[in-house]
Protein backbone atom coordinates (compact mmCIF):
# COMPACT_ATOMS: atom_id res chain seq x y z
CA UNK A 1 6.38 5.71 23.79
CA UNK A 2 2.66 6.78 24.29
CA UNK A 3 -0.03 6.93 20.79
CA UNK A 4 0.74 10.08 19.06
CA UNK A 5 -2.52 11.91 19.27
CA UNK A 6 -2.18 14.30 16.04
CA UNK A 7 -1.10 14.57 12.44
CA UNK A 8 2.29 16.26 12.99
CA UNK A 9 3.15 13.67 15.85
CA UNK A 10 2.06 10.14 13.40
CA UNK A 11 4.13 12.26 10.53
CA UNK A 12 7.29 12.53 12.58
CA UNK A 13 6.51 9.26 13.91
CA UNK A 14 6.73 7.97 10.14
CA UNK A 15 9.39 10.00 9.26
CA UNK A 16 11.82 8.74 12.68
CA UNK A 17 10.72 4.62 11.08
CA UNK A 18 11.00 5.93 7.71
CA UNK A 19 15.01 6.80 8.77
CA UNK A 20 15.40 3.51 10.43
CA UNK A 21 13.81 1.41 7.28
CA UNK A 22 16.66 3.18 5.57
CA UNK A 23 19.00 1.94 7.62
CA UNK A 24 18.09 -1.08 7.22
CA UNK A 25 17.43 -2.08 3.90
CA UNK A 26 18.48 1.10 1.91
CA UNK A 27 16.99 3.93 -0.14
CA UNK A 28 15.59 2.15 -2.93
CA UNK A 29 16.55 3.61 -6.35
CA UNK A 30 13.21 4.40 -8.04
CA UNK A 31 12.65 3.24 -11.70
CA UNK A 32 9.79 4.71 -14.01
CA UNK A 33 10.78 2.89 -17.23
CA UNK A 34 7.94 0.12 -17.22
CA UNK A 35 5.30 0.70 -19.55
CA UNK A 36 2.33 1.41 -17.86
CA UNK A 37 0.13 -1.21 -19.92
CA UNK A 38 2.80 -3.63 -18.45
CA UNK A 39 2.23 -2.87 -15.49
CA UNK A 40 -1.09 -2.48 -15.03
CA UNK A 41 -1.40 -6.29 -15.79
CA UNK A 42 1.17 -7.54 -13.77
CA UNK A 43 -0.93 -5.51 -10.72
CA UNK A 44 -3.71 -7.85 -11.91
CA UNK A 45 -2.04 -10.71 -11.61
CA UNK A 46 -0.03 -10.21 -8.60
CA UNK A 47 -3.88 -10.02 -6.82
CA UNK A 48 -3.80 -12.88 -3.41
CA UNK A 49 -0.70 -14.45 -4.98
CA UNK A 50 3.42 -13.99 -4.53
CA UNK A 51 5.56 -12.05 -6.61
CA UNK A 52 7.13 -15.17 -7.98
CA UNK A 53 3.79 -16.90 -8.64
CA UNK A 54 2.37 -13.74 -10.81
CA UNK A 55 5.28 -13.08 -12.26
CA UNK A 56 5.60 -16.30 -13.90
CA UNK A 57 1.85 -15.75 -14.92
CA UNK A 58 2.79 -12.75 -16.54
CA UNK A 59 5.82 -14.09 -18.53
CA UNK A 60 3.82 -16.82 -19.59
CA UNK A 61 1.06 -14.65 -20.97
CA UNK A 62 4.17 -12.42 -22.78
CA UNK A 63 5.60 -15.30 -24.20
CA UNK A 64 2.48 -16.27 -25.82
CA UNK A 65 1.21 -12.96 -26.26
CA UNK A 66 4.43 -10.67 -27.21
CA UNK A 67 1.70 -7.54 -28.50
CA UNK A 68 -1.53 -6.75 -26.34
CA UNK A 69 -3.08 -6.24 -29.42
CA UNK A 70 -2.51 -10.09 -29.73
CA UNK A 71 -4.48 -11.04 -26.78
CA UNK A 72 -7.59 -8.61 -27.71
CA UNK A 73 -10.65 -10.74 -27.99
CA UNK A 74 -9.42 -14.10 -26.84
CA UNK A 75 -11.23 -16.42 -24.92
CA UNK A 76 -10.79 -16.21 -21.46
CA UNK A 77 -10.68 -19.62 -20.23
CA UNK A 78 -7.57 -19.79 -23.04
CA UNK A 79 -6.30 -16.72 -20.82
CA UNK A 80 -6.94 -18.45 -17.88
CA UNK A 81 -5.10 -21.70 -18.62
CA UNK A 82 -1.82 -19.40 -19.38
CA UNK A 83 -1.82 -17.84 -16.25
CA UNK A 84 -2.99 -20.31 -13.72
CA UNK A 85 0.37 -20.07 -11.83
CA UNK A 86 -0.75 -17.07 -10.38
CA UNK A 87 -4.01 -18.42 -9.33
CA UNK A 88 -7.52 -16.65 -9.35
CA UNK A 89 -6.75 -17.71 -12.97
CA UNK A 90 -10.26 -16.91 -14.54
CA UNK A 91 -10.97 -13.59 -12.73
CA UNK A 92 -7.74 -12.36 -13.46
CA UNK A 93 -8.26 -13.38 -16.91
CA UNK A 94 -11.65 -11.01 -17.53
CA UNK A 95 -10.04 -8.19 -15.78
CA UNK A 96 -7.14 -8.44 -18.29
CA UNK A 97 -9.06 -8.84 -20.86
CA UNK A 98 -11.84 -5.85 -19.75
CA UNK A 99 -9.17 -3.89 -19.30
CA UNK A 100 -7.54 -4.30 -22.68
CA UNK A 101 -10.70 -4.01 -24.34
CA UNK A 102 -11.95 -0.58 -22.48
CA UNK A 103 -8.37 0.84 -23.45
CA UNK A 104 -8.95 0.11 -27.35
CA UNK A 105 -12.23 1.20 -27.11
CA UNK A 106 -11.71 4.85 -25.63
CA UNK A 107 -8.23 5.18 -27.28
CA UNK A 108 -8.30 3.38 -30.05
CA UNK A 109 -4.59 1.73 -29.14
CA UNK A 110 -3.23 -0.33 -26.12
CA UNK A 111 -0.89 2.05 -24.87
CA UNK A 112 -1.55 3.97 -21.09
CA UNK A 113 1.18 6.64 -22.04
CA UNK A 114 -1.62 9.45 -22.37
CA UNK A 115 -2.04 9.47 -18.76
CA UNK A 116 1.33 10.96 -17.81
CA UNK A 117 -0.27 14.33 -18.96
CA UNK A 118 -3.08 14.15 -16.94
CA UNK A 119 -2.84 14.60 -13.35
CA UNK A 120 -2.74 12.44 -10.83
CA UNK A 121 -5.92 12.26 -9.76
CA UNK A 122 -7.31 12.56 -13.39
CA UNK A 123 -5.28 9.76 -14.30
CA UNK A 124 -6.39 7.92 -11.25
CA UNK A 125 -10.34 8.61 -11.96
CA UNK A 126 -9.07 6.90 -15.44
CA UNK A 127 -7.68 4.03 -14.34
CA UNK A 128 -10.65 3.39 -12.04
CA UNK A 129 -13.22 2.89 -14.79
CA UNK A 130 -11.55 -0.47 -15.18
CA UNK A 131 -13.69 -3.34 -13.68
CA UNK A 132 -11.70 -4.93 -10.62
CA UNK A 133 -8.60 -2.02 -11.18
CA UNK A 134 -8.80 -0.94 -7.14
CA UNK A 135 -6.83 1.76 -5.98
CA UNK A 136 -3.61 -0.55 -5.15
CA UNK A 137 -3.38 -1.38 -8.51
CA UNK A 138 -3.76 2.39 -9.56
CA UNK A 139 -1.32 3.08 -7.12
CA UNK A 140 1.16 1.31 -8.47
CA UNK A 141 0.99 2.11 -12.10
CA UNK A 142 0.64 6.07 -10.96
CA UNK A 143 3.60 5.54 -8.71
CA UNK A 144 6.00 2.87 -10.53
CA UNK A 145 5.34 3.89 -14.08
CA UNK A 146 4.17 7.03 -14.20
CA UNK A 147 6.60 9.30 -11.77
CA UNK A 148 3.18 10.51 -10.29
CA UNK A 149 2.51 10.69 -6.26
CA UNK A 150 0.66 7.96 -4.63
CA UNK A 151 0.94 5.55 -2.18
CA UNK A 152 0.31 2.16 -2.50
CA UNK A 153 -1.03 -0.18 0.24
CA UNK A 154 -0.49 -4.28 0.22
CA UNK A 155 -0.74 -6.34 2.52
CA UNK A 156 2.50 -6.25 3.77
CA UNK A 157 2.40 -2.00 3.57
CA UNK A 158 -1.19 -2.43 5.75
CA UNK A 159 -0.42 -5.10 8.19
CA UNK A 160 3.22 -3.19 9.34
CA UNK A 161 1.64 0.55 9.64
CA UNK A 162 -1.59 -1.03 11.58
CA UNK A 163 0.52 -2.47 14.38
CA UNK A 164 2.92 0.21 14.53
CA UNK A 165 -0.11 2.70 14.65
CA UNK A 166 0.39 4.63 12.07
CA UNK A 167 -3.16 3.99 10.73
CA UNK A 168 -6.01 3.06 12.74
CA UNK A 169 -6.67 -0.97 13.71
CA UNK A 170 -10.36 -0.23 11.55
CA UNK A 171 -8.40 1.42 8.67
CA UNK A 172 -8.89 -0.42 5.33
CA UNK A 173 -6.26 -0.24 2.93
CA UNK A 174 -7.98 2.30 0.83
CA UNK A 175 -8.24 4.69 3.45
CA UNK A 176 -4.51 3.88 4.35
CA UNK A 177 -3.24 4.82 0.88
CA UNK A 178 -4.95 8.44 1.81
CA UNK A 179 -3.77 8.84 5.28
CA UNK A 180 -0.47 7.54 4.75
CA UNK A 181 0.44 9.68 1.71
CA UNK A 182 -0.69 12.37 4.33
CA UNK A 183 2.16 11.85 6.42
CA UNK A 184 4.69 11.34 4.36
CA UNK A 185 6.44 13.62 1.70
CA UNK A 186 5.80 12.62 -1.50
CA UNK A 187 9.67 12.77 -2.36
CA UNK A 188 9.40 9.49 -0.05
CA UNK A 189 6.36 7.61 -1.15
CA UNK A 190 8.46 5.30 -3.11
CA UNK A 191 11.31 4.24 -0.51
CA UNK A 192 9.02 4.33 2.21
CA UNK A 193 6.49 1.54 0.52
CA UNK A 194 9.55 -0.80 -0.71
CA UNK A 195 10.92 -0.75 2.96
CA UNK A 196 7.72 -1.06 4.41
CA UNK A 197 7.32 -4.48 2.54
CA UNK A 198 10.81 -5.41 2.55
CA UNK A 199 9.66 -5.16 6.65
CA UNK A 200 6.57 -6.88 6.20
CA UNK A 201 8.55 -9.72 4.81
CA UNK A 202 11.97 -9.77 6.86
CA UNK A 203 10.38 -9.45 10.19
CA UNK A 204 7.03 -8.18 10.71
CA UNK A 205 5.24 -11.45 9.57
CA UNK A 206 1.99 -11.83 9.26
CA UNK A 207 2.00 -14.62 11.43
CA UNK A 208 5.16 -14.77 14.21
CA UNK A 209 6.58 -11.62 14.11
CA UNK A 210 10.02 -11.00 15.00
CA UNK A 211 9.13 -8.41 17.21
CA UNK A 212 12.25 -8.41 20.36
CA UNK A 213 14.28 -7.72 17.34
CA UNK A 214 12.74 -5.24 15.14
CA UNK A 215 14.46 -1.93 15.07
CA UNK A 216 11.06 -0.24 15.01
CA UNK A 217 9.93 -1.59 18.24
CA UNK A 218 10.42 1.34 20.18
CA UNK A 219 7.85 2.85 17.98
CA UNK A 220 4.80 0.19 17.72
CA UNK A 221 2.07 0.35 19.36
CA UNK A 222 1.44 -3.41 18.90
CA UNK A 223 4.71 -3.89 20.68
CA UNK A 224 4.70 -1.73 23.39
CA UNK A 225 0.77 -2.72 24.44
CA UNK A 226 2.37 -5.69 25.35
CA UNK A 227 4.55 -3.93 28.59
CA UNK A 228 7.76 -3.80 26.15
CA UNK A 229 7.72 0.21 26.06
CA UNK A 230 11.20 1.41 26.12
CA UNK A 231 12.14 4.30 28.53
């Protein structure tokens, strides 16, 4: 299958995987009941770690903080000892902690509600005055929290789409959240991500992928470079 050469071709192109991915591993039911606030740290922590790893950080840091308002003005190397299962313990702990404290400051409560009346991009420009909050993390609070569109990009969601070639080999994962969410409906940002990194994980491995058994072979560029193209 040759390199689509224009928008509408990579959009079909996503939307053909998209249907596979389905297949696969399901349409994943999407959930908007997290608090935003919650969120938002969670992002923080999950930064160059696992799921499992930050999410113990971040039960550890409830457990000891149940309020936000709890953890305002604490010292951060007291933050950082609570949450060094999810590593980068001391930058993640002055990001929380910035974050917490710019929130107060401009709103005079910890609570992120307020931004489901702006719009998205508003609420995005918001978010984004937060030192270290980069657009993945946005991402995810707009699109897991806040039933806005956006399209987050992780590693898993950047390293899958780069060999299939539905971004560019060059294309950082900030550009990627814009192109992708150019190509796909925003009625399918949500499934689309979760299968992308439920294939990121399953087969398409950063290192070893299980690439003569992929079901999305027929459409990667990575694969069929290789003299695997399927006629």
């Amino acid at each position: 299958m040759g390199a689509p050469k224009t928008r509408a071709d990579l959009a079909k192109k996503a939307m053909a995987i998209d249907k596979v991915l389905v297949s696969l591993y399901g349409t994943p039911e999407v959930g908007h009941d997290n608090d935003p606030l919650d969120t938002l740290v969670e992002t923080i922590l999950s930064q160059n770690t696992t799921d499992a790893n930050s999410h113990r950080a971040f039960l550890a840091l409830k457990a000891r903080y149940p309020r936000w308002e709890d953890l305002l003005g604490e010292a951060p190397r007291t933050v950082a000892g609570i949450i060094r299962s999810g590593g980068l313990a001391e930058m993640k702990a002055m990001r929380i902690l910035d974050a917490l404290a710019l929130i107060m400051r401009e709103r005079g409560e910890l609570d992120l509600d307020f931004l489901v009346r702006m719009s998205p991009s508003d609420a995005d420009s918001w978010l984004s005055r937060m030192k270290g909050v980069g657009p993945k993390t946005r991402a995810i609070v707009l699109l897991f929290s806040l039933d806005m569109p956006s399209f987050p990009v992780d590693t898993h969601v950047h390293r899958v789409t780069k060999r299939i070639g539905l971004i560019g080999p060059r294309t950082s994962r900030e550009q990627a959240q814009t192109e992708l969410a150019s190509l796909v409906p925003e009625r399918k940002f949500y499934s689309f991500h979760i299968n992308l990194i439920e294939h990121g994980r399953r087969v398409c491995h950063a290192r070893g992928p299980e690439c003569p058994v992929c079901r999305i072979s027929r459409y990667c560029e990575s694969w069929n470079a290789r003299g695997n193209a399927q006629t």
